[in-house]
C-alpha atoms as a PDB file:
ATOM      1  CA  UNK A   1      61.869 128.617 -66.448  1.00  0.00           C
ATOM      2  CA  UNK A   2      60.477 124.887 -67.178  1.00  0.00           C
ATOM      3  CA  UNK A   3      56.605 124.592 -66.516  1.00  0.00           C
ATOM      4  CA  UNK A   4      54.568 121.813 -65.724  1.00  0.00           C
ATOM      5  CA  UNK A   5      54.291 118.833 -68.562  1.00  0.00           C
ATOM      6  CA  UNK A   6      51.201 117.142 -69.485  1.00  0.00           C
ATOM      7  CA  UNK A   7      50.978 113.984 -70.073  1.00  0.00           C
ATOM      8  CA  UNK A   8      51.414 113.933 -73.998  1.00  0.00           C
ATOM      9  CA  UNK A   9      54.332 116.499 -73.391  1.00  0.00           C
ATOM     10  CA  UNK A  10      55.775 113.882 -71.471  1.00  0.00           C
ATOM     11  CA  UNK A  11      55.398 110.776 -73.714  1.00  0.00           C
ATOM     12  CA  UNK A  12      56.631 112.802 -76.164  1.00  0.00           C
ATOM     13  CA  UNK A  13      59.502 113.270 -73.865  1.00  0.00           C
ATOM     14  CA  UNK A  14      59.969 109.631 -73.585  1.00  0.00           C
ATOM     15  CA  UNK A  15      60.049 109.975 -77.326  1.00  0.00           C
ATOM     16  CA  UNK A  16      62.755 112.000 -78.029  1.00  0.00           C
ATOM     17  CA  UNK A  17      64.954 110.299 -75.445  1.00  0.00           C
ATOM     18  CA  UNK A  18      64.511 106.647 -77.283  1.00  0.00           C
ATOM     19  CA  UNK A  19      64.488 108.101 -80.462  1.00  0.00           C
ATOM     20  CA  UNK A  20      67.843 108.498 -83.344  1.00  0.00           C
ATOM     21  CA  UNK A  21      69.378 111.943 -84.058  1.00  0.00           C
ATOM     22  CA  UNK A  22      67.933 110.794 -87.226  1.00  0.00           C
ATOM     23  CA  UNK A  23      64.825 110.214 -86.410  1.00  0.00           C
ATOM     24  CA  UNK A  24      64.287 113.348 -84.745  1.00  0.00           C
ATOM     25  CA  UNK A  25      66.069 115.581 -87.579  1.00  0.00           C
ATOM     26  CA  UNK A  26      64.044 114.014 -90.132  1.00  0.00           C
ATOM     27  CA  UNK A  27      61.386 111.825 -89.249  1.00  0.00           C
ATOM     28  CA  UNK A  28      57.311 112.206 -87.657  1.00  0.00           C
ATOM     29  CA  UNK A  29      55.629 110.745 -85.004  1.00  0.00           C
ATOM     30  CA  UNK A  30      52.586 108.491 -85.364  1.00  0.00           C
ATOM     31  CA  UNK A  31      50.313 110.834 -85.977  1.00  0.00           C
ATOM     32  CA  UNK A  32      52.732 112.259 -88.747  1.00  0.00           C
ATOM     33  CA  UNK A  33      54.147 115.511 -86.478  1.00  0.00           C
ATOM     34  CA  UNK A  34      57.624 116.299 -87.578  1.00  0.00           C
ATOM     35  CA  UNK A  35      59.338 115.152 -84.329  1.00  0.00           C
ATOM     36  CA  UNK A  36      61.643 118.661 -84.794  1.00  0.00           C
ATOM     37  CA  UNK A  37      58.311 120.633 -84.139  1.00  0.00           C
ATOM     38  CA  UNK A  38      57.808 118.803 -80.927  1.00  0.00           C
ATOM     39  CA  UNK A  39      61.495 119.432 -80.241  1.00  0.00           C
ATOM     40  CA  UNK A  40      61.328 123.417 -80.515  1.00  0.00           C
ATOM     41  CA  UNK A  41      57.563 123.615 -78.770  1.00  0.00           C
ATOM     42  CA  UNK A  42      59.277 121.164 -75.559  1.00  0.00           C
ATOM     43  CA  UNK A  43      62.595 123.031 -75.948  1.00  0.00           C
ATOM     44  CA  UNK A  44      60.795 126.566 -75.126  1.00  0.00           C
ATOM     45  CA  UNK A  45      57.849 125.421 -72.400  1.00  0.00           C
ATOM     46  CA  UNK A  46      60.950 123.407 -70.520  1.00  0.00           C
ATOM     47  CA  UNK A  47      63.654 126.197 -70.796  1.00  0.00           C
ATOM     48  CA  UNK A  48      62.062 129.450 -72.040  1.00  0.00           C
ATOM     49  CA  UNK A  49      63.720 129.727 -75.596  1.00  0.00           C
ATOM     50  CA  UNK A  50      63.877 128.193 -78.658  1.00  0.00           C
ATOM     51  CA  UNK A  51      65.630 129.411 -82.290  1.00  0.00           C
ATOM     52  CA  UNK A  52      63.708 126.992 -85.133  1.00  0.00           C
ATOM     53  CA  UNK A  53      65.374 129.318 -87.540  1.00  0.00           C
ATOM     54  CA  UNK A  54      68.932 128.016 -86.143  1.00  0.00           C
ATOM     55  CA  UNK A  55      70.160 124.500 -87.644  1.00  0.00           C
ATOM     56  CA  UNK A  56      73.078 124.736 -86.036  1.00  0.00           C
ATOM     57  CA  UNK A  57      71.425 124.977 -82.789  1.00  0.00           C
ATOM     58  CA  UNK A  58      69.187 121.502 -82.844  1.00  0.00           C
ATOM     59  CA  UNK A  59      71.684 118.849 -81.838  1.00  0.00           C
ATOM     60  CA  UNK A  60      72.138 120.795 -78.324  1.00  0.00           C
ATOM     61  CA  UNK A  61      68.367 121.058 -78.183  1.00  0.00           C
ATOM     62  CA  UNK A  62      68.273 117.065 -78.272  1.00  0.00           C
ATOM     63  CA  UNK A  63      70.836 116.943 -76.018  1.00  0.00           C
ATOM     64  CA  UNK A  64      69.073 118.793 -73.474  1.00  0.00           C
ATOM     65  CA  UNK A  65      66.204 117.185 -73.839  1.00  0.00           C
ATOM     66  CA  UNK A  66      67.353 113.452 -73.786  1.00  0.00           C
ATOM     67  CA  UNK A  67      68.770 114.449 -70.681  1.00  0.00           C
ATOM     68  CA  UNK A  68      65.763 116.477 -68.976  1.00  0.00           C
ATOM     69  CA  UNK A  69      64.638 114.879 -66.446  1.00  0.00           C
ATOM     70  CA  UNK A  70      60.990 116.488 -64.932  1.00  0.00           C
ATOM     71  CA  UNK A  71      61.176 114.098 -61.572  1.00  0.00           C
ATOM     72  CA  UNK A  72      65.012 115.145 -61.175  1.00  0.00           C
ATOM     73  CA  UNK A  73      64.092 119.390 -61.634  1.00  0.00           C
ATOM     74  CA  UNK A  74      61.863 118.590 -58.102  1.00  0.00           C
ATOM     75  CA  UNK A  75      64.492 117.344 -56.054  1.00  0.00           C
ATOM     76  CA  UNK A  76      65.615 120.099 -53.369  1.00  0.00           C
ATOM     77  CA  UNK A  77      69.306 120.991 -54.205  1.00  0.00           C
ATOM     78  CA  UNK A  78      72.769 119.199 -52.743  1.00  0.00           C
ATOM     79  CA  UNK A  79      72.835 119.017 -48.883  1.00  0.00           C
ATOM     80  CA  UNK A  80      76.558 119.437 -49.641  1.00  0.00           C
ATOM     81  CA  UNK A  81      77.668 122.418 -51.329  1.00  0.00           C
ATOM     82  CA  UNK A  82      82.114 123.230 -51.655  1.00  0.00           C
ATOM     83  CA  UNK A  83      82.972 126.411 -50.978  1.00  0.00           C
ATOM     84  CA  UNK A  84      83.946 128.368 -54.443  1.00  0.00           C
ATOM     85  CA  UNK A  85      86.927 127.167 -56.164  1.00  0.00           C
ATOM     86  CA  UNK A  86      87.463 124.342 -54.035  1.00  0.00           C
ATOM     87  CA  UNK A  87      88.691 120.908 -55.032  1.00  0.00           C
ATOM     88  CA  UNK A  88      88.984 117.707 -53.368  1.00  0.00           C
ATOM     89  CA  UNK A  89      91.700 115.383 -54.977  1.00  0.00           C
ATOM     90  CA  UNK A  90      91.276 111.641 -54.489  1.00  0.00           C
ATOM     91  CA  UNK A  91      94.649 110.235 -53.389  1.00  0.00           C
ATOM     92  CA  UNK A  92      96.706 108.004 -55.755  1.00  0.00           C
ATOM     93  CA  UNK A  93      94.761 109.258 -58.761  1.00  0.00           C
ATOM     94  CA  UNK A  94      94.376 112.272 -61.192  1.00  0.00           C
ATOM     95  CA  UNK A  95      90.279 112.228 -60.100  1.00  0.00           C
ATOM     96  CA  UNK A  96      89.095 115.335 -58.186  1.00  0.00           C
ATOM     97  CA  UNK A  97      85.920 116.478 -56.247  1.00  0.00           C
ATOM     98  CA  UNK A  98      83.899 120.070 -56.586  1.00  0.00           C
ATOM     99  CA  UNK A  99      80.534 120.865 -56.911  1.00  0.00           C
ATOM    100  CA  UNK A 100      80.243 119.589 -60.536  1.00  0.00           C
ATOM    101  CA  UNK A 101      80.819 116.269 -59.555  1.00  0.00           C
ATOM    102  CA  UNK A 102      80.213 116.225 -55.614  1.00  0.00           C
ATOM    103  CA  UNK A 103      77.219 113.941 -54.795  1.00  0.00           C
ATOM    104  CA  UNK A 104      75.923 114.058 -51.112  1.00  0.00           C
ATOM    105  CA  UNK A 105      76.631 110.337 -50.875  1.00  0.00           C
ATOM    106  CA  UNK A 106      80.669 111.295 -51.939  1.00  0.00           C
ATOM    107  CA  UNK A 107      80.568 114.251 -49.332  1.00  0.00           C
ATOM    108  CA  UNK A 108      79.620 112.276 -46.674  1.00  0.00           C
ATOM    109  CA  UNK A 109      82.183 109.763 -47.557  1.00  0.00           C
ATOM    110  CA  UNK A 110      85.063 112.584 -47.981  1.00  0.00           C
ATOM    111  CA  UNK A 111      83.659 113.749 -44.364  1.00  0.00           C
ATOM    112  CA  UNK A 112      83.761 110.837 -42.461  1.00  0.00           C
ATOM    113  CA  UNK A 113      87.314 109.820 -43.883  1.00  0.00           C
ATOM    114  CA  UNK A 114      88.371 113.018 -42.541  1.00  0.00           C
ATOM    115  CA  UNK A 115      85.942 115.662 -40.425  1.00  0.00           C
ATOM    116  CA  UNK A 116      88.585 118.339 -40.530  1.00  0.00           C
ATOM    117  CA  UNK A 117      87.224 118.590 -44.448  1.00  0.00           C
ATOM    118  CA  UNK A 118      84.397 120.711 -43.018  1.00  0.00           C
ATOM    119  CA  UNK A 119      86.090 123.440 -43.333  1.00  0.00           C
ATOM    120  CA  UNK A 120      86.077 123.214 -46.907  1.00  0.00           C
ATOM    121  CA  UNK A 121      82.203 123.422 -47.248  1.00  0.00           C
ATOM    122  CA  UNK A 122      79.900 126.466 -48.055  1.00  0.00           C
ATOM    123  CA  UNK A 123      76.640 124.406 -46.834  1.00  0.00           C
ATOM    124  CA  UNK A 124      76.313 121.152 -44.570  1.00  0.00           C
ATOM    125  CA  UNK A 125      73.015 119.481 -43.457  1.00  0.00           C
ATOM    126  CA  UNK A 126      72.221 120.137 -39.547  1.00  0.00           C
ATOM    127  CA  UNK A 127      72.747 116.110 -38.925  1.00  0.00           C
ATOM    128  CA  UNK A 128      76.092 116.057 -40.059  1.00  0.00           C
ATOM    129  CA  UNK A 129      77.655 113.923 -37.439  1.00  0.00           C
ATOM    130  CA  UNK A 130      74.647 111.628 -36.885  1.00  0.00           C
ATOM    131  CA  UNK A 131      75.051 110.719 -40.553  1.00  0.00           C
ATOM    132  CA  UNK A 132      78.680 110.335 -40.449  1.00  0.00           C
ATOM    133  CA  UNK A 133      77.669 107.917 -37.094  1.00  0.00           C
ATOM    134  CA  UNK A 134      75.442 105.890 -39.300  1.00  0.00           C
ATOM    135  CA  UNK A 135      78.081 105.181 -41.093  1.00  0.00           C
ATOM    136  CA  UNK A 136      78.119 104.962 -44.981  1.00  0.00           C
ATOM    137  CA  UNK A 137      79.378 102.862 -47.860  1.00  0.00           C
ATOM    138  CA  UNK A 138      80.018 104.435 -51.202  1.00  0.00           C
ATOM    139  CA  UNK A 139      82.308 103.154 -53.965  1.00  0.00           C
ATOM    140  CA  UNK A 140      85.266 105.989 -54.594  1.00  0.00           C
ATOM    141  CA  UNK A 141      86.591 103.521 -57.023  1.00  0.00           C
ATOM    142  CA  UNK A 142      88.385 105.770 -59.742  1.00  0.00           C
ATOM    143  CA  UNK A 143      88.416 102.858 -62.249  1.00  0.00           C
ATOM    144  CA  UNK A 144      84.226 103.268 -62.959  1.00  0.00           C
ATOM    145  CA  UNK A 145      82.419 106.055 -64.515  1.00  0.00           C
ATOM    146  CA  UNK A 146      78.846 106.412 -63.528  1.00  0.00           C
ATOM    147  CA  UNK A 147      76.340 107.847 -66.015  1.00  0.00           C
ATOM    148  CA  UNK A 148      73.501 108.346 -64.587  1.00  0.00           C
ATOM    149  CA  UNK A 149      72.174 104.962 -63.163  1.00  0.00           C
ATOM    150  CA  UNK A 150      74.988 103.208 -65.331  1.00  0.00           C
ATOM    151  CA  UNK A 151      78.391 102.347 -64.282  1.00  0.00           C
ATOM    152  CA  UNK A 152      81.064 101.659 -66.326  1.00  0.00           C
ATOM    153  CA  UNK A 153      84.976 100.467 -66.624  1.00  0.00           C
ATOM    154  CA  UNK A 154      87.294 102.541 -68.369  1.00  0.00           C
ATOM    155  CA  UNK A 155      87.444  99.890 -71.067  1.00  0.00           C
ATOM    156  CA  UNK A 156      83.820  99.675 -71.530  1.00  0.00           C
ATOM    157  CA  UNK A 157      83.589 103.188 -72.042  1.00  0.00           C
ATOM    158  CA  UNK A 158      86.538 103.332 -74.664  1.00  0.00           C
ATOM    159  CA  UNK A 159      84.837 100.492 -76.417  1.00  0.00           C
ATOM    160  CA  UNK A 160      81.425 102.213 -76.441  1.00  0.00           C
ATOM    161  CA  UNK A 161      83.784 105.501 -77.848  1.00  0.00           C
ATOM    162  CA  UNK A 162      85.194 102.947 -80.174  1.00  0.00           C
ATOM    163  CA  UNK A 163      81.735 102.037 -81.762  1.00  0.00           C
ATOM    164  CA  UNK A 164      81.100 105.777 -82.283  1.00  0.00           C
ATOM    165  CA  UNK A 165      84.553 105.872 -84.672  1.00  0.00           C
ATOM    166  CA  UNK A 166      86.154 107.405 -81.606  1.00  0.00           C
ATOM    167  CA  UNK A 167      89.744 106.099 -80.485  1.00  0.00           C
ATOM    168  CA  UNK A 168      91.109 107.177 -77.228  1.00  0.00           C
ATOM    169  CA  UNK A 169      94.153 106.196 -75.719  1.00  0.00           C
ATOM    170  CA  UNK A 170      92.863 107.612 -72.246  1.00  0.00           C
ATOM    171  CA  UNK A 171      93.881 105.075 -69.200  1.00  0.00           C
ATOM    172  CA  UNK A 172      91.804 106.950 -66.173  1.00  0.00           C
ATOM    173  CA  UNK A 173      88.706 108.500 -65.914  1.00  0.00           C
ATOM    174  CA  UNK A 174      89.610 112.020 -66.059  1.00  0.00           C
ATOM    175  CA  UNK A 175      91.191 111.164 -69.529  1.00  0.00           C
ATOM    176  CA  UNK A 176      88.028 108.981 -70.386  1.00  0.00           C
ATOM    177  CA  UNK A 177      85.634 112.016 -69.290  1.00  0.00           C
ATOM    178  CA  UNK A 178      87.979 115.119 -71.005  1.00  0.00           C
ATOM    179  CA  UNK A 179      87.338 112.656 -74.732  1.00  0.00           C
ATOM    180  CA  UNK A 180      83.539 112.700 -73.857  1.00  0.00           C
ATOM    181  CA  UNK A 181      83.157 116.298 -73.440  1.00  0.00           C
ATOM    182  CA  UNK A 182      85.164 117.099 -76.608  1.00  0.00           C
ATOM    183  CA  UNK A 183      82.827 115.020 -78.680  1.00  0.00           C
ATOM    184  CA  UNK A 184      80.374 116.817 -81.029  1.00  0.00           C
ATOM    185  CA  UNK A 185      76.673 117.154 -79.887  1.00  0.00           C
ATOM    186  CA  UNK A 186      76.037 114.673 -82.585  1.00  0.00           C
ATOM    187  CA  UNK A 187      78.635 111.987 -80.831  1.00  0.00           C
ATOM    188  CA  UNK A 188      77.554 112.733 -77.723  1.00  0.00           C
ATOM    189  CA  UNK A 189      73.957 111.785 -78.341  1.00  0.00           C
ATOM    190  CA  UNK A 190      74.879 108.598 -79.993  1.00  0.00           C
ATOM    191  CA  UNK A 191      77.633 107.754 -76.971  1.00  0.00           C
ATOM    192  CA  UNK A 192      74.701 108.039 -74.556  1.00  0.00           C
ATOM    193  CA  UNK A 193      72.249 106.285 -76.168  1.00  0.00           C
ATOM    194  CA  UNK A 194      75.472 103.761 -76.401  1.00  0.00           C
ATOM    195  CA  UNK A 195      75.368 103.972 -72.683  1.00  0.00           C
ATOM    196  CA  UNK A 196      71.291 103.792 -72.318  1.00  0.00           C
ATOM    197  CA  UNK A 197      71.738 100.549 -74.225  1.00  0.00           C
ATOM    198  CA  UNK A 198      74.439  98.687 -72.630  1.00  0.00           C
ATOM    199  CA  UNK A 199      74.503  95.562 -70.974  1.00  0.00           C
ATOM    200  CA  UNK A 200      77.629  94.825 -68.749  1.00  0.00           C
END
């Protein structure tokens, strides 16, 4: 449904995405704009509805649109693609692969531990075994959680929870991840901008 941005859509963009919850609930932009106006007008070009009648409804519009991404929409989708329903545990830990967390950097990995996983897969790219030839390198470790082009220990993210008046007593990353998504759109703003922010 998203269309093309122009260029002021697009600052604006950059905006929102450096901007408070506050800020955006309640403040302007330079040239005085409520920045919730840009919000609903952005909201509806980008996905193709908007309620500005619906309070309850803003916080997820932020959300979404800290974490639109107009480069990303472009990219072709996953080389790799799990068959439905299928999961790929990672041994000696509670962590799991499927196709909400499979990257094709982790499939090749998962392949070229073990080729008879092929049989697991819906879709696989025509190369397959020159890539697994090349060889690859990718970091399974299930002590680091990676969002987006930050990676973090389990401690640093409990600390970053921490700052948000959010105590966990999770010790892996599924338990770190499972706290995350039961924080309010509100929290979860402020945790990623946490996350924009921090320096390891």
């Amino acid at each position: 449904m998203s269309r093309q941005l122009s260029l002021n859509e697009k600052e604006i963009l950059e905006q929102i995405r450096d901007a408070t919850y506050e800020t955006l609930t309640r403040g302007k932009d330079e040239k005085g704009i409520p920045f919730l106006k840009h919000i609903f007008e952005l909201h509806y070009k980008i996905f193709g509805e908007t309620c500005s009648n619906c309070p309850d409804k803003i916080s997820g519009y932020i959300q979404k649109l800290k974490n639109f991404n107009p480069i990303k929409k472009m990219e072709t989708t996953k080389t790799f693609q799990l068959k439905e329903g299928v999961i790929i545990p990672v041994a000696g830990t509670s962590d799991a692969y499927s196709n909400a967390n499979l990257t094709d950097e982790i499939a090749l990995k998962l392949l070229s531990d073990n080729p008879n996983r092929k049989i697991l897969f819906e879709k696989l790219p025509e190369n397959l075994d020159d890539l697994i030839d090349e060889g690859v390198e990718v970091n399974l470790d299930p002590e680091v959680l990676t969002f987006g082009e930050k990676t973090l220990t389990i401690e640093e993210a409990l600390s970053l929870l921490e700052k948000i008046n959010v105590i966990s007593k999770a010790t892996t990353v599924t338990g770190v991840l499972k706290k995350i998504d039961s924080l309010t759109a509100e929290q979860k703003i402020d945790f990623q901008t946490l996350v924009n922010d921090f320096v390891a």
